[in-house]
C-alpha atoms as a PDB file:
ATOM      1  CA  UNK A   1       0.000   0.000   0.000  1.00  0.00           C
ATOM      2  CA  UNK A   2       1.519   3.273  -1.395  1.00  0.00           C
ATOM      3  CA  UNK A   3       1.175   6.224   1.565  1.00  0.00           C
ATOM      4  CA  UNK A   4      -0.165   9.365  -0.222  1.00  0.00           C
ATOM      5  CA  UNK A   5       2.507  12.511   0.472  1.00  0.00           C
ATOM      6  CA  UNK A   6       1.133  15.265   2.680  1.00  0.00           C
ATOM      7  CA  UNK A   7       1.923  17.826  -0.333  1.00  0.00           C
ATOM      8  CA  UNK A   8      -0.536  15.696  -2.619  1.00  0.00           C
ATOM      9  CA  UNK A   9      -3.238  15.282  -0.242  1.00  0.00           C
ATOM     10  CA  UNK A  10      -3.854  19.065   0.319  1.00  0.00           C
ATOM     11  CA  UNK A  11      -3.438  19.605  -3.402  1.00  0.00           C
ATOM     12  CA  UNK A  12      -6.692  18.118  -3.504  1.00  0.00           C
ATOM     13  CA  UNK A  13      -8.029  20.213  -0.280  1.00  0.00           C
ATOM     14  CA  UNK A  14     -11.469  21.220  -0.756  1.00  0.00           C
ATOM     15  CA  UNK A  15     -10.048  24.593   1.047  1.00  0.00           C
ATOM     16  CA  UNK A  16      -9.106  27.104  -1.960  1.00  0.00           C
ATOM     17  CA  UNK A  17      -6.230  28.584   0.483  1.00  0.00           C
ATOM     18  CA  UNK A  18      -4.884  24.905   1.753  1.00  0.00           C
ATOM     19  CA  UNK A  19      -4.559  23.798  -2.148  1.00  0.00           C
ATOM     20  CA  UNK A  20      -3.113  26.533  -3.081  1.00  0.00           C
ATOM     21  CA  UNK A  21      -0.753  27.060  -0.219  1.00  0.00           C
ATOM     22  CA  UNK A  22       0.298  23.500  -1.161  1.00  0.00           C
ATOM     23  CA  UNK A  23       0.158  23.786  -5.273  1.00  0.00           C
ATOM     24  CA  UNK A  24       2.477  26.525  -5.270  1.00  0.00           C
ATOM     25  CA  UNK A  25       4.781  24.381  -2.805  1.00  0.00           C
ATOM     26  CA  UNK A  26       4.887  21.467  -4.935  1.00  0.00           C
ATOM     27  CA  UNK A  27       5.585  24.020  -7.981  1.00  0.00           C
ATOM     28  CA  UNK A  28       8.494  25.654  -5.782  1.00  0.00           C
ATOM     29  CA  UNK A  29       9.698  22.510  -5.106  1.00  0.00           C
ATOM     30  CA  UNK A  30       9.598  21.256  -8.590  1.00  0.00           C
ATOM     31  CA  UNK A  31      11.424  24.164 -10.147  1.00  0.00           C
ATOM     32  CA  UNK A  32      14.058  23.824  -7.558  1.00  0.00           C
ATOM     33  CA  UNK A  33      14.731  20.511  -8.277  1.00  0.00           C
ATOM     34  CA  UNK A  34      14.802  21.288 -12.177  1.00  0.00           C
ATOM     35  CA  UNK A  35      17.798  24.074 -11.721  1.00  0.00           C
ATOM     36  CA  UNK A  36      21.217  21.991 -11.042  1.00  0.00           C
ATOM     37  CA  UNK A  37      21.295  24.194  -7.782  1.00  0.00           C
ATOM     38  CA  UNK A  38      24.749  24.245  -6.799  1.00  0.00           C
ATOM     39  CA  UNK A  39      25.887  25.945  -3.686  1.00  0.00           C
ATOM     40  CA  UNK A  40      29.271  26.740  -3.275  1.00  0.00           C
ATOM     41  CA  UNK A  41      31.253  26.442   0.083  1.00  0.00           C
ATOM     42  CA  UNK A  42      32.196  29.097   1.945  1.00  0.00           C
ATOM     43  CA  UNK A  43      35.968  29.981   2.049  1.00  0.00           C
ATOM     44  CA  UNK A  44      38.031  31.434   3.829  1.00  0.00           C
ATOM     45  CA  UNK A  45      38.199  34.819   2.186  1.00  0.00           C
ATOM     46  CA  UNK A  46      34.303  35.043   2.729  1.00  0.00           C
ATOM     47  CA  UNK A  47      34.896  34.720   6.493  1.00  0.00           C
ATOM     48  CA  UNK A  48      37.163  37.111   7.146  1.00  0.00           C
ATOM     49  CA  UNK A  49      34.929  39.918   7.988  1.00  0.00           C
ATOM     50  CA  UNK A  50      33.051  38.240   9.867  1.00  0.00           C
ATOM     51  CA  UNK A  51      36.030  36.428  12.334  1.00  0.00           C
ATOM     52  CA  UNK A  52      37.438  39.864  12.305  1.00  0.00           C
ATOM     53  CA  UNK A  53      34.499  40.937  14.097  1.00  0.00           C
ATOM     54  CA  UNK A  54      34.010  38.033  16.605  1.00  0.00           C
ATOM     55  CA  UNK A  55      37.885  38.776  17.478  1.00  0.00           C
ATOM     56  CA  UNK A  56      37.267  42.972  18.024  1.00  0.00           C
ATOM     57  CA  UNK A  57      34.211  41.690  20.525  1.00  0.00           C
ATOM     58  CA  UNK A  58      36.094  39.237  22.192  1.00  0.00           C
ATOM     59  CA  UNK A  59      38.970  41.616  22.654  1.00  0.00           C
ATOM     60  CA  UNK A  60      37.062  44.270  23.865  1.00  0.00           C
ATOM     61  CA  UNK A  61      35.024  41.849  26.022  1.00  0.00           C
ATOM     62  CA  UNK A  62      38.316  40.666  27.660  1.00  0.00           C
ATOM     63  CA  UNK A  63      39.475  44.414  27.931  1.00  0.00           C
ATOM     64  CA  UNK A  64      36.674  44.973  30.232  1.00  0.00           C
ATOM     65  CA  UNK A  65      36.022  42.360  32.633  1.00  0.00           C
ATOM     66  CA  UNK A  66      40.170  42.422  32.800  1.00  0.00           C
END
């Protein structure tokens, strides 16, 4: 016995806003899987700003309780 998805079910909701809530989730979800989404790692470069910041707060954090 084949379960029936949650998606498909409430495509077939006899509540206008529940099927299309869900229709334009399975359509998202479609198109999605169509594009070869490819998501790139972050490096090292792309942290920088951000560690730089972490290290001014912890500095400053150590600067005052010391």
């Amino acid at each position: 016995m084949k379960r029936e998805s949650m998606i498909e079910k409430n495509r077939m909701s006899t509540d206008a806003f529940v099927r299309n809530l869900y229709t334009d989730l399975h359509d998202r979800i479609q198109n999605y899987e169509k594009e070869e989404s490819d998501a790139e790692k972050i490096g090292i470069v792309d942290a920088v700003p951000e560690l730089a910041i972490i290290g001014v707060i912890s500095v400053f954090l150590l600067f005052v309780i010391f």
